[in-house]
Protein backbone atom coordinates (compact mmCIF):
# COMPACT_ATOMS: atom_id res chain seq x y z
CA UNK A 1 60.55 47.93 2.98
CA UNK A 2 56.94 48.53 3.37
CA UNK A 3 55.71 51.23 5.50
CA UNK A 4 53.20 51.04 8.33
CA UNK A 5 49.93 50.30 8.04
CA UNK A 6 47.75 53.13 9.37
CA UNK A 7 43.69 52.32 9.82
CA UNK A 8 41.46 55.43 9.95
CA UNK A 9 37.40 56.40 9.63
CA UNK A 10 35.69 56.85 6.85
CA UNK A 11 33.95 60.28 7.19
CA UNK A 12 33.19 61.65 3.42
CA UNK A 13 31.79 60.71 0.50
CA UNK A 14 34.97 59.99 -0.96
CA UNK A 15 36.08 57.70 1.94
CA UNK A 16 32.97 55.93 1.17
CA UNK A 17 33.48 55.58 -2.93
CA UNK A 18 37.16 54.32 -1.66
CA UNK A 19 35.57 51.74 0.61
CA UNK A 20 33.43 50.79 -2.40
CA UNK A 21 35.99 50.54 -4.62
CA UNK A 22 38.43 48.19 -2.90
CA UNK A 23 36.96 44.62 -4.08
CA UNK A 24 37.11 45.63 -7.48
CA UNK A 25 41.29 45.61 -7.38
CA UNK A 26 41.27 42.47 -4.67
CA UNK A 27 39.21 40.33 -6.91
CA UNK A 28 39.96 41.60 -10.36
CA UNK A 29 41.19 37.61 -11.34
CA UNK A 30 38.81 36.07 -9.76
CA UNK A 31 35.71 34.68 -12.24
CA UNK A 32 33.51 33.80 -9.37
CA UNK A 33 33.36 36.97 -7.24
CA UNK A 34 30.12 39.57 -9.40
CA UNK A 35 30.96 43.52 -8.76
CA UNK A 36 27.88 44.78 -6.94
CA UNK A 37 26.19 47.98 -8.58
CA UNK A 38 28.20 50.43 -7.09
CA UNK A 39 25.12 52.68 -6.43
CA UNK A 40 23.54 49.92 -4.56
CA UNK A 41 26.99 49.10 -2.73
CA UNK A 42 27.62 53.14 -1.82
CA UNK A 43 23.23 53.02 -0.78
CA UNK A 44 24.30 50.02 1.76
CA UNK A 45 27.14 52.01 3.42
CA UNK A 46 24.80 56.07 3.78
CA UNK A 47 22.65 56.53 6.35
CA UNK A 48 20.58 58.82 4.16
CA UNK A 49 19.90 55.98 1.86
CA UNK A 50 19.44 52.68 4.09
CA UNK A 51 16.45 52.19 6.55
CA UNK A 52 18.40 50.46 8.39
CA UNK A 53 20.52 52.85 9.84
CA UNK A 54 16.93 54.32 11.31
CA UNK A 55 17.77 51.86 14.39
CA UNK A 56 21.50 51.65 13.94
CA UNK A 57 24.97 52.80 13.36
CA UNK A 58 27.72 51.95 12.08
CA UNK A 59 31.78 53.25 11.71
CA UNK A 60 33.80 52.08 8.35
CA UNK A 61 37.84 51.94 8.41
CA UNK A 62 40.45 51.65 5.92
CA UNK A 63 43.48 50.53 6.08
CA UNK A 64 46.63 52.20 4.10
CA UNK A 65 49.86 51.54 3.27
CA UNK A 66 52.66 53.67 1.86
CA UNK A 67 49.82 55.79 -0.16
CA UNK A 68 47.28 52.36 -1.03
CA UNK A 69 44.33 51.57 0.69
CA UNK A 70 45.40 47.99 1.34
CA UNK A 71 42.16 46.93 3.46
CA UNK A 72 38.56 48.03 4.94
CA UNK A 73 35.84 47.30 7.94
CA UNK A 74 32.40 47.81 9.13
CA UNK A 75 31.80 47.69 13.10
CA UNK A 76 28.17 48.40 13.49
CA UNK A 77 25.56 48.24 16.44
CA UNK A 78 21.83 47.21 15.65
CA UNK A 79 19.34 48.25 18.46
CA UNK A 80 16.92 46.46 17.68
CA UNK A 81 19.10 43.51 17.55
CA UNK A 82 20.19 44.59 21.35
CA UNK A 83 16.47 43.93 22.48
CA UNK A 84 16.39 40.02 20.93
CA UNK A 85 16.81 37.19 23.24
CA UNK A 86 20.85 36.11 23.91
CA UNK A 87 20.18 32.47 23.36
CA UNK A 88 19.19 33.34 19.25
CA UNK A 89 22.51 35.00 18.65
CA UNK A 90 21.94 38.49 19.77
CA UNK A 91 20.80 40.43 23.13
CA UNK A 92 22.33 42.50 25.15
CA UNK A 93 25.98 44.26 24.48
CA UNK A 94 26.32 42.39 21.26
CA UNK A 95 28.12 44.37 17.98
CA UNK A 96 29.24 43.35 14.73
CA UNK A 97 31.54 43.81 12.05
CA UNK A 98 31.36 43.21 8.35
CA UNK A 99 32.15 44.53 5.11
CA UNK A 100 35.89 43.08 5.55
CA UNK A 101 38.54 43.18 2.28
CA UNK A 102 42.22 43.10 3.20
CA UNK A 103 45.21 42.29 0.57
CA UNK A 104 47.32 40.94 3.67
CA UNK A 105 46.29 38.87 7.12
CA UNK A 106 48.69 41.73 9.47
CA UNK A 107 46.30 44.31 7.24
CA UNK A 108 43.17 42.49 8.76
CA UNK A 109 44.37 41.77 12.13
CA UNK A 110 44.92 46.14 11.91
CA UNK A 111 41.60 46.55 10.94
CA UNK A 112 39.39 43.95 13.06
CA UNK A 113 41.26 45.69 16.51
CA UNK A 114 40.21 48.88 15.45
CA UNK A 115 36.44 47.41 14.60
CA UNK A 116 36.96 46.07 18.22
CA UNK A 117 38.12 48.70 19.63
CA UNK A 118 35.28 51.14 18.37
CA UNK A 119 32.77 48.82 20.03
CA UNK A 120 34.46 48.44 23.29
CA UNK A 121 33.86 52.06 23.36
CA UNK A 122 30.34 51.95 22.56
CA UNK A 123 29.90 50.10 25.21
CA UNK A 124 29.81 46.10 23.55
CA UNK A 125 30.88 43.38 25.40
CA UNK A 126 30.92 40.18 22.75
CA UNK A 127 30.71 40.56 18.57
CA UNK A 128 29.53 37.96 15.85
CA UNK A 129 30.50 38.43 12.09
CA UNK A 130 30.84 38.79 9.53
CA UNK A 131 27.64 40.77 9.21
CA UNK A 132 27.09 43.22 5.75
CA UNK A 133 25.60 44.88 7.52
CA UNK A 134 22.07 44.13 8.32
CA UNK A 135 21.69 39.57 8.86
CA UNK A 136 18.78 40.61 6.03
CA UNK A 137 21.43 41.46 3.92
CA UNK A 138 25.08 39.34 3.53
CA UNK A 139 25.38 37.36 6.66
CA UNK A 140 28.48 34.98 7.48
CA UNK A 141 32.02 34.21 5.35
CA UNK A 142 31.78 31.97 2.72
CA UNK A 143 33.78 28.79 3.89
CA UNK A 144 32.71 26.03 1.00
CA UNK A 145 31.34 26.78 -2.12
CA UNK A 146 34.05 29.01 -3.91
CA UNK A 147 34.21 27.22 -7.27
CA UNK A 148 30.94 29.12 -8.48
CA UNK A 149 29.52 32.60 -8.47
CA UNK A 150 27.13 33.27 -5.55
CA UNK A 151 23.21 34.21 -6.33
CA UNK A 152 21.49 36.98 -5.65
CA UNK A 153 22.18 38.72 -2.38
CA UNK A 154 24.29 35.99 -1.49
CA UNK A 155 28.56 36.67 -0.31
CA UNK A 156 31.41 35.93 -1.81
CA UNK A 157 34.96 35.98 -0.41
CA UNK A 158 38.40 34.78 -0.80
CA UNK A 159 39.82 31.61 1.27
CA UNK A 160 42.55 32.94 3.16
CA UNK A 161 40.28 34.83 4.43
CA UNK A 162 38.46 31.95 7.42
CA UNK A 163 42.27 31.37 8.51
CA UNK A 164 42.87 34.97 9.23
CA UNK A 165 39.26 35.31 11.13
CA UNK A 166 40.06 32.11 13.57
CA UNK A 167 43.56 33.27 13.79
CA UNK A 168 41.80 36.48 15.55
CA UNK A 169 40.46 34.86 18.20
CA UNK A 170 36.63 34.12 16.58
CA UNK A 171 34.88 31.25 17.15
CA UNK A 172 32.23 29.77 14.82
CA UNK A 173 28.89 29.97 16.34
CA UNK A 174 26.44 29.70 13.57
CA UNK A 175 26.20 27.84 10.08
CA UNK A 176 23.98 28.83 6.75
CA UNK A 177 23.97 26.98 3.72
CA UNK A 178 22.66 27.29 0.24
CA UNK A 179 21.62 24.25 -1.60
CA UNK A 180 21.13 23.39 -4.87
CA UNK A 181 18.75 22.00 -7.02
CA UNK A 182 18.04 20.37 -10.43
CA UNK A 183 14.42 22.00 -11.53
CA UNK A 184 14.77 20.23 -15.39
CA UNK A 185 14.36 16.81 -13.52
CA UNK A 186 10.77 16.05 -11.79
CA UNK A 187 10.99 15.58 -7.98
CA UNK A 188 10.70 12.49 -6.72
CA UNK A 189 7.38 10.30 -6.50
CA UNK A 190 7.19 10.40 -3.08
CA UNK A 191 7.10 14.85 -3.91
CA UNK A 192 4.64 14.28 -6.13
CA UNK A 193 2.24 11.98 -4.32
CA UNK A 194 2.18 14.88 -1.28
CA UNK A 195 1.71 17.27 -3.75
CA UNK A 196 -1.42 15.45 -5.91
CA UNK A 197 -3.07 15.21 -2.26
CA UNK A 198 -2.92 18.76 -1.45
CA UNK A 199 -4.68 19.51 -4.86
CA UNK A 200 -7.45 17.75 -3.90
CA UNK A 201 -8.02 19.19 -0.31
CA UNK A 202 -10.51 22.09 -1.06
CA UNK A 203 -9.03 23.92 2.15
CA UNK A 204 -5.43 24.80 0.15
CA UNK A 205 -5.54 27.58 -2.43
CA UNK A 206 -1.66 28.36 -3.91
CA UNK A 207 -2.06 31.39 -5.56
CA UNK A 208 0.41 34.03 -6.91
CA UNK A 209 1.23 37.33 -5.85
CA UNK A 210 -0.50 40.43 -7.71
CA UNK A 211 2.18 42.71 -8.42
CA UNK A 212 -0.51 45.54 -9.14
CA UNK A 213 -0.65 44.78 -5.47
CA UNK A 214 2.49 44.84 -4.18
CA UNK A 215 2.35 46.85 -0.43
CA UNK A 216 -1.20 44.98 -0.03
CA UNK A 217 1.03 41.18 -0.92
CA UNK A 218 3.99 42.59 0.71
CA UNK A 219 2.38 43.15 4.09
CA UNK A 220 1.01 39.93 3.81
CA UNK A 221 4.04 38.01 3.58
CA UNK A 222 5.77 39.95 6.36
CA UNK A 223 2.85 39.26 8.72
CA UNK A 224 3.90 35.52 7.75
CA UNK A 225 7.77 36.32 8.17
CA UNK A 226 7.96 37.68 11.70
CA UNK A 227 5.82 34.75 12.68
CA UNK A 228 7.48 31.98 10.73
CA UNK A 229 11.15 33.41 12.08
CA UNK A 230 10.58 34.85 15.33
CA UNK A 231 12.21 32.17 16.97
CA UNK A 232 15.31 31.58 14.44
CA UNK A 233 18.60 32.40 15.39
CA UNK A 234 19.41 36.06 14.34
CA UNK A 235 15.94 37.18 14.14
CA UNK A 236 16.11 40.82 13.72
CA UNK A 237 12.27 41.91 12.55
CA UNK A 238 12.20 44.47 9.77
CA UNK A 239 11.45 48.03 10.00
CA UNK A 240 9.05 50.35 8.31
CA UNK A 241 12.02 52.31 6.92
CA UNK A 242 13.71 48.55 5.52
CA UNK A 243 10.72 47.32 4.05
CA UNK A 244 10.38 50.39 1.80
CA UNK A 245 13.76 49.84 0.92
CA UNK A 246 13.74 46.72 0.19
CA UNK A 247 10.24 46.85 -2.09
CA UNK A 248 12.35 49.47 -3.95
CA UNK A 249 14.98 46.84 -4.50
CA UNK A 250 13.51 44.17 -5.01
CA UNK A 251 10.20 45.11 -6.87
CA UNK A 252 11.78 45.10 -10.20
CA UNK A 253 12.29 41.40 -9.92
CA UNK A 254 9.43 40.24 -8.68
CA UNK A 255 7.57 38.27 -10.79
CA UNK A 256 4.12 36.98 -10.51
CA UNK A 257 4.45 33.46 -10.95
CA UNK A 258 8.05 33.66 -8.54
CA UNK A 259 6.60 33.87 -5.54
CA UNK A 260 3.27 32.02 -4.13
CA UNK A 261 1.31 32.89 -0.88
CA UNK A 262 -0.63 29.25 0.38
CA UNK A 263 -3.93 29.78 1.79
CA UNK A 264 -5.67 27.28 3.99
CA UNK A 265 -9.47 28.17 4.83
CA UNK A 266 -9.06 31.35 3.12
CA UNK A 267 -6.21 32.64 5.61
CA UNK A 268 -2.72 33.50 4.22
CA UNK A 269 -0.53 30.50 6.27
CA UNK A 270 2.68 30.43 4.16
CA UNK A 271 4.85 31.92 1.27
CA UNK A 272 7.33 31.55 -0.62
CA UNK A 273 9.80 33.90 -2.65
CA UNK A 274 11.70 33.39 -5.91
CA UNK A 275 13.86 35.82 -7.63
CA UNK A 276 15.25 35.55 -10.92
CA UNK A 277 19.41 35.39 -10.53
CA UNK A 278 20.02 39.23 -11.45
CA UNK A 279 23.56 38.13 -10.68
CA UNK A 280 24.18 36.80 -14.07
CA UNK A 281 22.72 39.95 -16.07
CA UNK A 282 24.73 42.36 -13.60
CA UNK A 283 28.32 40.66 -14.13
CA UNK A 284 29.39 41.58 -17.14
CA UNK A 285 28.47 45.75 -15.95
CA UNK A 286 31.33 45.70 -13.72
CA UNK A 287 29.35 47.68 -11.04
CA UNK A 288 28.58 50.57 -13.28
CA UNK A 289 25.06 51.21 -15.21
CA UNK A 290 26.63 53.82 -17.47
CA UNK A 291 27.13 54.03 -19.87
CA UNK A 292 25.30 51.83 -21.51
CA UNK A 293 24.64 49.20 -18.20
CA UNK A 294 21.23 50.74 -17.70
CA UNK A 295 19.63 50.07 -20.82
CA UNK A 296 21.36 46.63 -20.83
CA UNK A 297 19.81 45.99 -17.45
CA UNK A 298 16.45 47.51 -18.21
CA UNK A 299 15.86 45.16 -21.35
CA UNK A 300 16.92 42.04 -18.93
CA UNK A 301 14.22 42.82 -16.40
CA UNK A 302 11.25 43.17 -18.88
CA UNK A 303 11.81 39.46 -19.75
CA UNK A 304 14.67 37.60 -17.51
CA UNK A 305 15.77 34.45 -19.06
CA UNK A 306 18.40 32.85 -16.50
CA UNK A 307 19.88 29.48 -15.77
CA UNK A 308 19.50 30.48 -11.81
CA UNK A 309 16.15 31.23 -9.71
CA UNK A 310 17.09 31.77 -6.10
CA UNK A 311 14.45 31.34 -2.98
CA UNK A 312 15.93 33.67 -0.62
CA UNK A 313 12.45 33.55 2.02
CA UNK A 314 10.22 30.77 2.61
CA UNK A 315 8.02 30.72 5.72
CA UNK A 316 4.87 28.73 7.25
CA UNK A 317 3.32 30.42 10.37
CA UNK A 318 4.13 29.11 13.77
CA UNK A 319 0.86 27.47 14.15
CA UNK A 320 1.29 24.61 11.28
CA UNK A 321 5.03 24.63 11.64
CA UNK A 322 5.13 21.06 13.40
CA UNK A 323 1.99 20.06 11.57
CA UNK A 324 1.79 17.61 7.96
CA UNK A 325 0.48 20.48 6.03
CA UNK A 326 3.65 22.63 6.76
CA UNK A 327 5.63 20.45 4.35
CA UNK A 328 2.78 19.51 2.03
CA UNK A 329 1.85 23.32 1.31
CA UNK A 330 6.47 23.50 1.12
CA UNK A 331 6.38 21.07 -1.79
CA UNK A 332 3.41 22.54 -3.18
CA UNK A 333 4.87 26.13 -3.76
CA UNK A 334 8.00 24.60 -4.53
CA UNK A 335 6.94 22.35 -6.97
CA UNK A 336 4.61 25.28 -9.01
CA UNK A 337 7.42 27.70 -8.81
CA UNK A 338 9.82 25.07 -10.22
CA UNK A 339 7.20 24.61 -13.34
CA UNK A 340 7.08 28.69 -14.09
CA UNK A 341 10.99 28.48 -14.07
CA UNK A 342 11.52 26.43 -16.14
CA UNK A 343 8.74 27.55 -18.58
CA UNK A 344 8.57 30.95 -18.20
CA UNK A 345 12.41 32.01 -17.45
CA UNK A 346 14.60 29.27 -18.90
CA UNK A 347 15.91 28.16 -15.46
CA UNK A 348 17.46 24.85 -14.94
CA UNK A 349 18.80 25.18 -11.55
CA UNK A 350 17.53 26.76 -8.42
CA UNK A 351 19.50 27.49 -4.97
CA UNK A 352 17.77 28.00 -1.94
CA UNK A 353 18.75 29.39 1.16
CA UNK A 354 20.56 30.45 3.07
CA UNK A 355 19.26 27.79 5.78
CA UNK A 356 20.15 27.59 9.55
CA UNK A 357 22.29 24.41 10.07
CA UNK A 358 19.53 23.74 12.77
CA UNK A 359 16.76 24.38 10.78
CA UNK A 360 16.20 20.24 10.59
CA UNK A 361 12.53 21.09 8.49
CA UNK A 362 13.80 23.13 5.74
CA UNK A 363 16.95 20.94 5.80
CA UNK A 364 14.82 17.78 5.44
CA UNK A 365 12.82 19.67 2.51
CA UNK A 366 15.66 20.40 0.88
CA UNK A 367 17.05 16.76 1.08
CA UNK A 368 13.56 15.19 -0.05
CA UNK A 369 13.52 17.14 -3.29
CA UNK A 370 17.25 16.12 -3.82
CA UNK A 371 19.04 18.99 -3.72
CA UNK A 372 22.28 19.49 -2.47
CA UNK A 373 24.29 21.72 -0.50
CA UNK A 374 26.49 24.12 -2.33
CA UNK A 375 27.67 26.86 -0.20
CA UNK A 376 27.89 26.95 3.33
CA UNK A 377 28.49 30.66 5.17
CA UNK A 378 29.97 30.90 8.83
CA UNK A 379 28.87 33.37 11.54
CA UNK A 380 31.50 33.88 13.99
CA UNK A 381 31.74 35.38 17.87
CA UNK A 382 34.35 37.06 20.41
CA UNK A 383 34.33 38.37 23.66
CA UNK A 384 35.39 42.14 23.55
């Protein structure tokens, strides 16, 4: 008979390399699910090592049984997420949870009280998730899309897993999908006729990002990110401490010809970001770089060849966002990143998102370029 299932903090650096460790037993047979770096997983979880505990905090639990850790949790309070408006997801008295891996559903049901429980005492009256951790980072369960791996910085989780959430009481509250995208075939004429007229205004310059650059053409493209998303459900602006966090990340895969900034009249207006699927050179590591993973990673970077690009971050400022252009200058990155793909990185597919379900312009972009949807994440909510 099994024995009782006890939940208790993580407080060392052990507890956190158990935490870590967990999803590499619960999905050991599953082909879709890619083991995250472990360095970059353990980063995520210590506040010396993540910006983004500079204006938050977070408690991790596991969950054992008769001498296993059969389960884990994140509950987690953003304050800068405390200070949005209610009506785009956040405000006032509003925690989260993430980071949740359980063998059984009584293990989970265990471990989401005590994630409640924790916030109740810091003071939270109502909690969306899943979250992991920052909704920059893994936000919502994957509810469709399990029959392939996910992209870059995209979730991945196991079925069984949506019952057990709803059976808790949650409530869905917010969709995001990922769609996905043939970039061998040419888009279609009616593309390609928007696109051939915004080559001949003189006003639009697409142009790619200088790498030798990079804080100069990173500032940039957040000045056109808080604008573009201020209003979007979830909005949480970035810090100082994230953004050099996430250049560190991300800087190795950024690519010239990836990402395009479009300028009308000589002002920066829009962007858009690409990013070679590191996913597929990471897999076969098994979340560790030694010790041979590093080198094998290193040679992958200094020339990717994938069948995957992801655009994680596209964004037109507020200004144009109802306007013609907004779309036209859309296509127009779109359409130039597709080419540099396919040419330069071997990519016949793209995915982008994640998208708001109620995001009815990127949605429509996405449909005009015929894409489809291939994932689609849920954000649920409680009253505590």
């Amino acid at each position: 008979m099994a024995g009782t299932i006890t939940i208790r903090k993580v407080e060392t650096t052990r507890d956190r390399k158990t935490f870590i460790d967990l999803p590499f037993r619960l999905y050991a047979d599953d082909p879709h699910w890619v083991p995250p770096l472990k360095s970059e997983a353990l980063g995520l979880i210590t506040p010396e090592k993540n910006g983004w505990f500079s204006h938050a905090k977070a408690q991790l639990f596991l969950a054992e049984q008769d001498g296993r850790v059969v389960g884990r949790i994140s509950a987690h309070i953003d304050t800068l997420a405390l200070t949005m408006p209610p009506e785009q997801g956040f405000g006032p008295g509003v925690g989260q949870w993430g980071l949740m891996e359980a063998e059984r559903e009584d293990v989970f049901q265990a471990l989401f009280a005590a994630a409640e429980a924790w916030l109740r005492d810091q003071g939270m009256k109502r909690v969306l998730g899943p979250i992991s951790m920052s909704v920059w980072e893994e936000p919502g369960l994957l509810i469709e899309g399990y029959d392939h791996a996910p992209t870059i910085m995209m979730g991945h989780a196991k079925p069984q897993y949506r019952g057990w959430i709803e059976r808790a009481g949650n409530l869905p509250v917010k969709q995001l999908m990922t769609y996905e995208v043939d970039i061998t075939r040419e888009f279609p004429p009616i593309v390609q006729r928007i696109i051939k007229s915004g080559e001949k205004n003189g006003r639009i310059v697409i142009r790619n990002v200088d790498k030798s650059k990079f804080d100069t053409e990173a500032a940039i493209i957040l000045g056109i990110l808080n604008d573009a998303w201020s209003d979007n459900w979830g909005f949480v602006p970035l810090t100082p401490p994230e953004i050099k966090d996430v250049g560190v990340k991300l800087k190795p895969i950024v690519f010239n010809d990836l990402i395009r900034i479009a300028e009308v009249d000589g002002k920066p207006v829009a962007f858009m970001i690409t990013l070679p699927d590191m996913n597929e050179a990471i897999k076969p590591l098994n979340g560790n770089l030694l010790p041979f993973g590093w080198a094998k990673l290193l040679l992958w970077l200094r020339k990717p060849r994938v069948r995957t690009v992801r655009v994680p971050l596209m964004g037109v400022v507020k200004e144009l966002q109802s306007s013609r252009m907004a779309s036209q200058l859309a296509f127009m990155m779109i359409e130039y990143i597709r080419r540099a793909s396919l040419a330069n990185y071997g990519a016949t597919r793209a995915e982008i998102g994640w998208i708001l379900d109620d995001n009815q312009g990127m949605r429509s972009i996405a449909e005009t370029i015929e894409s489809r949807m291939n994932k689609k994440y849920q954000v649920y909510e409680k009253a505590l």
